[in-house]
N, C-alpha and C. Protein backbone atom coordinates (compact mmCIF):
# COMPACT_ATOMS: atom_id res chain seq x y z
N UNK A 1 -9.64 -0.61 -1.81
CA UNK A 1 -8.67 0.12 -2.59
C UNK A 1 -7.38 -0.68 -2.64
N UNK A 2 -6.74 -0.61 -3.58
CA UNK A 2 -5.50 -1.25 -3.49
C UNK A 2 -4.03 -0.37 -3.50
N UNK A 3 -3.41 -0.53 -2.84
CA UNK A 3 -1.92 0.07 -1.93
C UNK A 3 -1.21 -0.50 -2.87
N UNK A 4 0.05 -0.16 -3.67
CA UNK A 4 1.53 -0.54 -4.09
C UNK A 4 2.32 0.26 -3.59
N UNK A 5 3.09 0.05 -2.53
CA UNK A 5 4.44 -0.07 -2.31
C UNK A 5 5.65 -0.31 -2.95
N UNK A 6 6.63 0.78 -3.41
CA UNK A 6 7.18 0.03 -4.09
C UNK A 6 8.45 0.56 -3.18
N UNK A 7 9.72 -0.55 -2.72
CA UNK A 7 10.83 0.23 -1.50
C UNK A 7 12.47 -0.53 -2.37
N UNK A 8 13.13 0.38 -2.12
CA UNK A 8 14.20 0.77 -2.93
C UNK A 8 14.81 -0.54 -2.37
N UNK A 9 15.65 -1.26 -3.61
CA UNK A 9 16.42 -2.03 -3.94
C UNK A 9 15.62 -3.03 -3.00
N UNK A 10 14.80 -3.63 -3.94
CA UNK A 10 14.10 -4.68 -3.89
C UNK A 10 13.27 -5.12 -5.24
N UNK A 11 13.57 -5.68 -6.00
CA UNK A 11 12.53 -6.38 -6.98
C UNK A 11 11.11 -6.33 -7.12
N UNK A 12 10.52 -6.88 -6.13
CA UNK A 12 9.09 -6.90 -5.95
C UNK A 12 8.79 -5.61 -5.36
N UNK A 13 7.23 -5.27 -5.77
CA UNK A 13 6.53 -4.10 -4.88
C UNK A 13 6.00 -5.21 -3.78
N UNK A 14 4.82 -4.33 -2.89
CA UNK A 14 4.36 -5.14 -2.07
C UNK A 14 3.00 -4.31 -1.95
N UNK A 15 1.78 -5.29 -2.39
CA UNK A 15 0.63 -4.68 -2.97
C UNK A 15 -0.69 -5.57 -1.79
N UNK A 16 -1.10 -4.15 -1.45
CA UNK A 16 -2.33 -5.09 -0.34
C UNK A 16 -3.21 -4.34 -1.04
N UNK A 17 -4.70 -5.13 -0.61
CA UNK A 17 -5.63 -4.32 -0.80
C UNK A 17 -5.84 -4.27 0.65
N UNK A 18 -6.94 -2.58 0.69
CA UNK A 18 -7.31 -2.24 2.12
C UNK A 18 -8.71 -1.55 1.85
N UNK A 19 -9.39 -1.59 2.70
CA UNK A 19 -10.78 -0.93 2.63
C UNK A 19 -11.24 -0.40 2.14
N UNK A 20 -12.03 0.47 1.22
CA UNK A 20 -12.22 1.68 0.80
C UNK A 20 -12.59 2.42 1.98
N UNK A 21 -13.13 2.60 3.30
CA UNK A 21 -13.61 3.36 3.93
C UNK A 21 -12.49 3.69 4.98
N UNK A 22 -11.22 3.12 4.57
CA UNK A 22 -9.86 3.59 5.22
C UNK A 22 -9.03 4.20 4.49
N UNK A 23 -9.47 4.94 3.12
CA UNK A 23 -8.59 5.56 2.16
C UNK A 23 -7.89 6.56 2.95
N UNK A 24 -8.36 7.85 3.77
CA UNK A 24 -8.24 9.16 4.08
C UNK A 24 -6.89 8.77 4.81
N UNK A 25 -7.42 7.66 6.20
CA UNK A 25 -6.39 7.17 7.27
C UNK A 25 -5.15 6.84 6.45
N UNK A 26 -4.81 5.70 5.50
CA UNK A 26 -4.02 5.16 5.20
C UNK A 26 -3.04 6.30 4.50
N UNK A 27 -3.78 7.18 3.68
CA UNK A 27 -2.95 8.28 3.34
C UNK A 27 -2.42 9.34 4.01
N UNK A 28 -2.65 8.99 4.80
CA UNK A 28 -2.08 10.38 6.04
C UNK A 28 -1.46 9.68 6.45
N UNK A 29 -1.45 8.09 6.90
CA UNK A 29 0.02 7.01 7.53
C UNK A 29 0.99 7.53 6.79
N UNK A 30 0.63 7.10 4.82
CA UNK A 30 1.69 7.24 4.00
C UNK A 30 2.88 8.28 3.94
N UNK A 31 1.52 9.73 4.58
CA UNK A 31 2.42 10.98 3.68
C UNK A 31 3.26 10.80 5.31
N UNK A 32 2.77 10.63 6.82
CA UNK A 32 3.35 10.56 7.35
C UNK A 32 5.09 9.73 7.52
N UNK A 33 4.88 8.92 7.15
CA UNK A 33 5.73 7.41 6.72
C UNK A 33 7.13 8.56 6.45
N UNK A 34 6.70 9.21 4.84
CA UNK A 34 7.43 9.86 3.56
C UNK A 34 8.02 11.22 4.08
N UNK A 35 7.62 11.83 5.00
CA UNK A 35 7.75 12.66 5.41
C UNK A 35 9.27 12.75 6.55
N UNK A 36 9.20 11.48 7.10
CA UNK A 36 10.18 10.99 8.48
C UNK A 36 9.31 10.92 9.79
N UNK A 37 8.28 11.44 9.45
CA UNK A 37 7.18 11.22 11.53
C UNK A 37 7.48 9.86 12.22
N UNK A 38 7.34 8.93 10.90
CA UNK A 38 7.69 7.08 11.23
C UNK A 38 8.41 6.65 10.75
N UNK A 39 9.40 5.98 11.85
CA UNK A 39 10.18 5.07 11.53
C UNK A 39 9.92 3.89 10.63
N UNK A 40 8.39 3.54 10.59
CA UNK A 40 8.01 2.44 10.22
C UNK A 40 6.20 2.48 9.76
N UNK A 41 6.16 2.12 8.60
CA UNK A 41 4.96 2.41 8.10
C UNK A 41 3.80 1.06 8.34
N UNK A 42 3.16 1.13 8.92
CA UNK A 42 2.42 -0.19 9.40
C UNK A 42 0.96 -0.09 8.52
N UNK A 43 0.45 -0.98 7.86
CA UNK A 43 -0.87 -1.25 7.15
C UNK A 43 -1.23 -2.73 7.17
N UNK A 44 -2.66 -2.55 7.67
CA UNK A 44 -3.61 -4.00 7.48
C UNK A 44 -4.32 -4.24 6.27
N UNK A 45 -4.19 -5.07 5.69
CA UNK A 45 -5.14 -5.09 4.54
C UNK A 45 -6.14 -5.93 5.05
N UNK A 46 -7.01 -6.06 3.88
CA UNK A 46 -8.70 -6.86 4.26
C UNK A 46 -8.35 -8.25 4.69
N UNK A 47 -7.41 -8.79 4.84
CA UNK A 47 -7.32 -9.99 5.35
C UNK A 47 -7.06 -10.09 6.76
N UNK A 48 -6.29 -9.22 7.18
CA UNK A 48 -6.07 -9.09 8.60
C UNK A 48 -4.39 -9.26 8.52
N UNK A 49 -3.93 -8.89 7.93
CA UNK A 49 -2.24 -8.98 7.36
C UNK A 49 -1.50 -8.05 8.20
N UNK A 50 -0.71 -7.90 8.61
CA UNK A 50 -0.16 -6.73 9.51
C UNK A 50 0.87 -6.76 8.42
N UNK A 51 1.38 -5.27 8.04
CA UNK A 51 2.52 -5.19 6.67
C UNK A 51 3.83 -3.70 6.91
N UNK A 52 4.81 -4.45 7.59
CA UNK A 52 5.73 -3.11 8.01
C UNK A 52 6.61 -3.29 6.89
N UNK A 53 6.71 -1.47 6.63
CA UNK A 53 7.76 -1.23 5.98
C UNK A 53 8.57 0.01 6.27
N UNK A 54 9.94 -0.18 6.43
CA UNK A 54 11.12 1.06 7.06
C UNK A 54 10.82 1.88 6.27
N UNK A 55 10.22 2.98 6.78
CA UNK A 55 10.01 4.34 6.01
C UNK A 55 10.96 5.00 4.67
N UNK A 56 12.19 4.68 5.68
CA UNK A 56 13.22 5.28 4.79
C UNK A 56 13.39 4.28 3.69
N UNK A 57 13.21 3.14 3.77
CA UNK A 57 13.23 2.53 2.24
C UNK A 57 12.31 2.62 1.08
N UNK A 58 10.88 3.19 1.40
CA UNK A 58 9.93 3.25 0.48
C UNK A 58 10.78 4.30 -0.79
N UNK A 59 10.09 3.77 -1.81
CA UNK A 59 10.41 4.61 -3.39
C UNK A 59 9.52 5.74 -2.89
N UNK A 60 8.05 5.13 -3.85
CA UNK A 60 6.94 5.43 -3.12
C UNK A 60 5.99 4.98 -3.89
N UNK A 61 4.75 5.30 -3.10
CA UNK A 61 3.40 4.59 -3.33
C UNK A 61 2.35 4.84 -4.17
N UNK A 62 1.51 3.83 -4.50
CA UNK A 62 0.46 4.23 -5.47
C UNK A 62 -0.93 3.74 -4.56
N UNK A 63 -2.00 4.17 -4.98
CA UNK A 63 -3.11 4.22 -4.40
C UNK A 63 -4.27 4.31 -5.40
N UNK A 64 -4.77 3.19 -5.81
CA UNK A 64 -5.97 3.31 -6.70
C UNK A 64 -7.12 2.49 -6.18
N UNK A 65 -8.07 2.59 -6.67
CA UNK A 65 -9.62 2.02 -6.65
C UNK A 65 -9.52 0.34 -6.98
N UNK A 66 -10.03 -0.67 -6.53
CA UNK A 66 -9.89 -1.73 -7.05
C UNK A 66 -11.43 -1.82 -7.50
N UNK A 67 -12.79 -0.71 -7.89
CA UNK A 67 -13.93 -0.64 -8.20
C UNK A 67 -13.35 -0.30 -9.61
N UNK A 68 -14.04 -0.42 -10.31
CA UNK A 68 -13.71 -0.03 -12.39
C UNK A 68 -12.80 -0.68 -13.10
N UNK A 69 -12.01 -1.33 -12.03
CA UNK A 69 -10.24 -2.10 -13.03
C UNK A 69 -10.96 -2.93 -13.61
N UNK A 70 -10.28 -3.05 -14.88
CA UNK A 70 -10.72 -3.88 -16.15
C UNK A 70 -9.96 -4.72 -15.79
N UNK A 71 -10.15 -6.20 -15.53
CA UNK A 71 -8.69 -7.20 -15.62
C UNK A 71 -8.96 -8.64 -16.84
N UNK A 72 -8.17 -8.23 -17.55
CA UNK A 72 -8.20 -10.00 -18.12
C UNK A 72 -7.25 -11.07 -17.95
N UNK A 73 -7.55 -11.95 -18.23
CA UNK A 73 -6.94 -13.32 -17.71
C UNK A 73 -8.08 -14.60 -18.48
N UNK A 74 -7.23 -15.53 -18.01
CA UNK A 74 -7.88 -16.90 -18.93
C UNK A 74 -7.89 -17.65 -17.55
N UNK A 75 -9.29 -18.38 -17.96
CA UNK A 75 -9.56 -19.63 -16.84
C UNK A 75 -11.00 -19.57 -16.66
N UNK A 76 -11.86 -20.51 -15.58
CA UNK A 76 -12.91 -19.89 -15.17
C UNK A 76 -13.73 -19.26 -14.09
């Protein structure tokens, strides 16, 4: 599945992908995160990435499927 982050007054989002069979977990970090429970929102993506972000700065997040995305691009 793929995670966007997007945290206030910053330019870039910050986009991992993470498991599909860690959807449930990661969203209960999130709502936790959004809520104030954490100071600090911690996620691994499939690479083994450790990815903190200060709670209180998140906008907030998106959460979609990276199974069905149509993507185009040129090359081979």
């Amino acid at each position: 599945m793929d995670v966007r982050i997007v945290v206030t007054q910053v330019a870039r989002e910050i986009s991992l992908e993470i498991a599909d069979d860690e959807r449930e977990a990661v969203k209960a970090r999130i709502e936790e995160a959004l809520l104030g429970k954490l100071e600090v929102l911690w996620l691994k993506d499939k690479r083994g990435r450790d990815v903190a972000v200060a709670s209180s700065k998140i906008a907030y997040v998106e959460i979609g499927s990276s199974e069905g995305e149509r993507r185009m691009g040129f090359g081979s």
